[in-house]
C-alpha atoms as a PDB file:
ATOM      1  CA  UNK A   1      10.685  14.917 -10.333  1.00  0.00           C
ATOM      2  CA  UNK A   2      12.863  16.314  -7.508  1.00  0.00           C
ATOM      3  CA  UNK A   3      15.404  14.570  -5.973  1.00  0.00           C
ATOM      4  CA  UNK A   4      17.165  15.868  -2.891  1.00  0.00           C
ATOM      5  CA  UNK A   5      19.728  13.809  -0.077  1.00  0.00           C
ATOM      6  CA  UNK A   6      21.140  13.444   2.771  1.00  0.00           C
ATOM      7  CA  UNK A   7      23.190  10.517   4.521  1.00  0.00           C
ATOM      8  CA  UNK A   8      22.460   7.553   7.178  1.00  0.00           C
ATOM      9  CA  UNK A   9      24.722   5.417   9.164  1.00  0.00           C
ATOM     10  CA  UNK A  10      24.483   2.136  10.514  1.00  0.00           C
ATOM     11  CA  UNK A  11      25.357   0.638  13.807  1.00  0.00           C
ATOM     12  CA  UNK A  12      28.661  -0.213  12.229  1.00  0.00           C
ATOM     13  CA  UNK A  13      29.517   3.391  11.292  1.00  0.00           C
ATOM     14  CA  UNK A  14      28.780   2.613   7.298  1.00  0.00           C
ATOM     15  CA  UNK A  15      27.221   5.803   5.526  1.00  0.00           C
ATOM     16  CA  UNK A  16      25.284   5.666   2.591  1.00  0.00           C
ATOM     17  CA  UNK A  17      23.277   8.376   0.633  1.00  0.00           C
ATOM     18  CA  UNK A  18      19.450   8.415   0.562  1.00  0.00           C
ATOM     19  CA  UNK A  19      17.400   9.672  -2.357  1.00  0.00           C
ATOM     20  CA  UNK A  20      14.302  12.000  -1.634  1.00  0.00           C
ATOM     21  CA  UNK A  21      12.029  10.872  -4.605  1.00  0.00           C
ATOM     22  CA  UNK A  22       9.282  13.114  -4.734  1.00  0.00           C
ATOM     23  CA  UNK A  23       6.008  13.097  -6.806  1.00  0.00           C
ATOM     24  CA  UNK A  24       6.936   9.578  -7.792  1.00  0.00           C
ATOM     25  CA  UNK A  25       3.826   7.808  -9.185  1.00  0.00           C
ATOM     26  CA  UNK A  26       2.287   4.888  -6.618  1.00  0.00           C
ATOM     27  CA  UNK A  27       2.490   2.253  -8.988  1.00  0.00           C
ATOM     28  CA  UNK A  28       6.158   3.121  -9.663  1.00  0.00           C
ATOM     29  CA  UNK A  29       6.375   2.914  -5.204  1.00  0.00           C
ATOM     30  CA  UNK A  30       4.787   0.018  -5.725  1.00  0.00           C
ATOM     31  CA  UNK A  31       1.988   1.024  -2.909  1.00  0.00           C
ATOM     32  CA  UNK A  32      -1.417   2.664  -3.046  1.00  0.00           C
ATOM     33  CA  UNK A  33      -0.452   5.795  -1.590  1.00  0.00           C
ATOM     34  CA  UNK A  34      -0.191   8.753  -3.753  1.00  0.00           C
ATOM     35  CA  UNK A  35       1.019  11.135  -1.365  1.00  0.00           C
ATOM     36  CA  UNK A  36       4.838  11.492   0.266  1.00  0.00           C
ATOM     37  CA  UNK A  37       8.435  11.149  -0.481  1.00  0.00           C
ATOM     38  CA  UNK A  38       9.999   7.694  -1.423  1.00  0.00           C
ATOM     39  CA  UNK A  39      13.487   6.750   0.510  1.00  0.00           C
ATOM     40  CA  UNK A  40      15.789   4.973  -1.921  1.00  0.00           C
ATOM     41  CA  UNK A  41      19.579   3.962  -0.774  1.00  0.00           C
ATOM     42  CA  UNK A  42      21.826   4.602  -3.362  1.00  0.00           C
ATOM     43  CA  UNK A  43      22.076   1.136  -4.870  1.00  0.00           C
ATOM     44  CA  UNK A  44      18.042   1.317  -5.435  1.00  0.00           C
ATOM     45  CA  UNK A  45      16.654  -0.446  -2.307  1.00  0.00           C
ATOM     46  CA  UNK A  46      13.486   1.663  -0.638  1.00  0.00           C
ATOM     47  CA  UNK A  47      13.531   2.436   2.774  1.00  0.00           C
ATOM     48  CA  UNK A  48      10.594   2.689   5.611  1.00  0.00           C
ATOM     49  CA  UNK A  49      10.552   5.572   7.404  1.00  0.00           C
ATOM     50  CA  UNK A  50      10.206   5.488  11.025  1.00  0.00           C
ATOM     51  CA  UNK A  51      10.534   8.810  12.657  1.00  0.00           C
ATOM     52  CA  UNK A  52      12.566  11.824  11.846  1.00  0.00           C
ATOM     53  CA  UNK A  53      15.921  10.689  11.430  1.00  0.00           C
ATOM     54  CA  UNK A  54      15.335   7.068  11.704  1.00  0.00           C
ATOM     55  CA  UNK A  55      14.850   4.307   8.364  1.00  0.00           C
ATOM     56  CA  UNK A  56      14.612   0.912   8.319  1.00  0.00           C
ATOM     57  CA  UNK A  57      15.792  -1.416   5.406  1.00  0.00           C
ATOM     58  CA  UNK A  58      12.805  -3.730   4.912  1.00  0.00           C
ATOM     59  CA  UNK A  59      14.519  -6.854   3.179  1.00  0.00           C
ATOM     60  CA  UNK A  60      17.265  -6.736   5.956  1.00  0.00           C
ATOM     61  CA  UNK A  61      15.460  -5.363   9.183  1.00  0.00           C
ATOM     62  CA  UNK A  62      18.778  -3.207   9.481  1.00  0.00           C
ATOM     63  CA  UNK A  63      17.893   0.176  11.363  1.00  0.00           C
ATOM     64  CA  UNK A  64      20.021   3.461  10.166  1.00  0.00           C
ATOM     65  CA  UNK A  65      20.068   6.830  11.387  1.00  0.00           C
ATOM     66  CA  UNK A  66      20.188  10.081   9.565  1.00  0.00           C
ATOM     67  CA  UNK A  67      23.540  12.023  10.031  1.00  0.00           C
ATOM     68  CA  UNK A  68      24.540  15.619   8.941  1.00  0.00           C
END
């Protein structure tokens, strides 16, 4: 598996690292998709993607934003 990173921020200015899981099997996603990278923040909860440099926390609703 490959793993690669990069950081988001919230509307409050909190940064947190997101994992790039890639060629993670779909029942480990927990999806029927077999194809794409997983978004994990680093305390384990998955991420929706919803453009480029924008995720969503699903339990939450919270919106981040990819910084360099």
């Amino acid at each position: 598996m490959n793993t690669d990173y990069f950081f988001v921020q919230d509307a409050a200015g909190t940064r947190c690292r997101v994992d790039v899981l890639r060629a993670v099997p779909a029942l480990e996603r927990g999806t029927h998709q077999e194809h794409g990278p997983v978004y994990q923040l680093e305390d384990g909860t998955m991420l929706r993607r919803l453009d480029r440099d924008t995720f969503q926390v699903p339990g939450t609703g919270a919106v981040i934003s990819r910084v360099d």
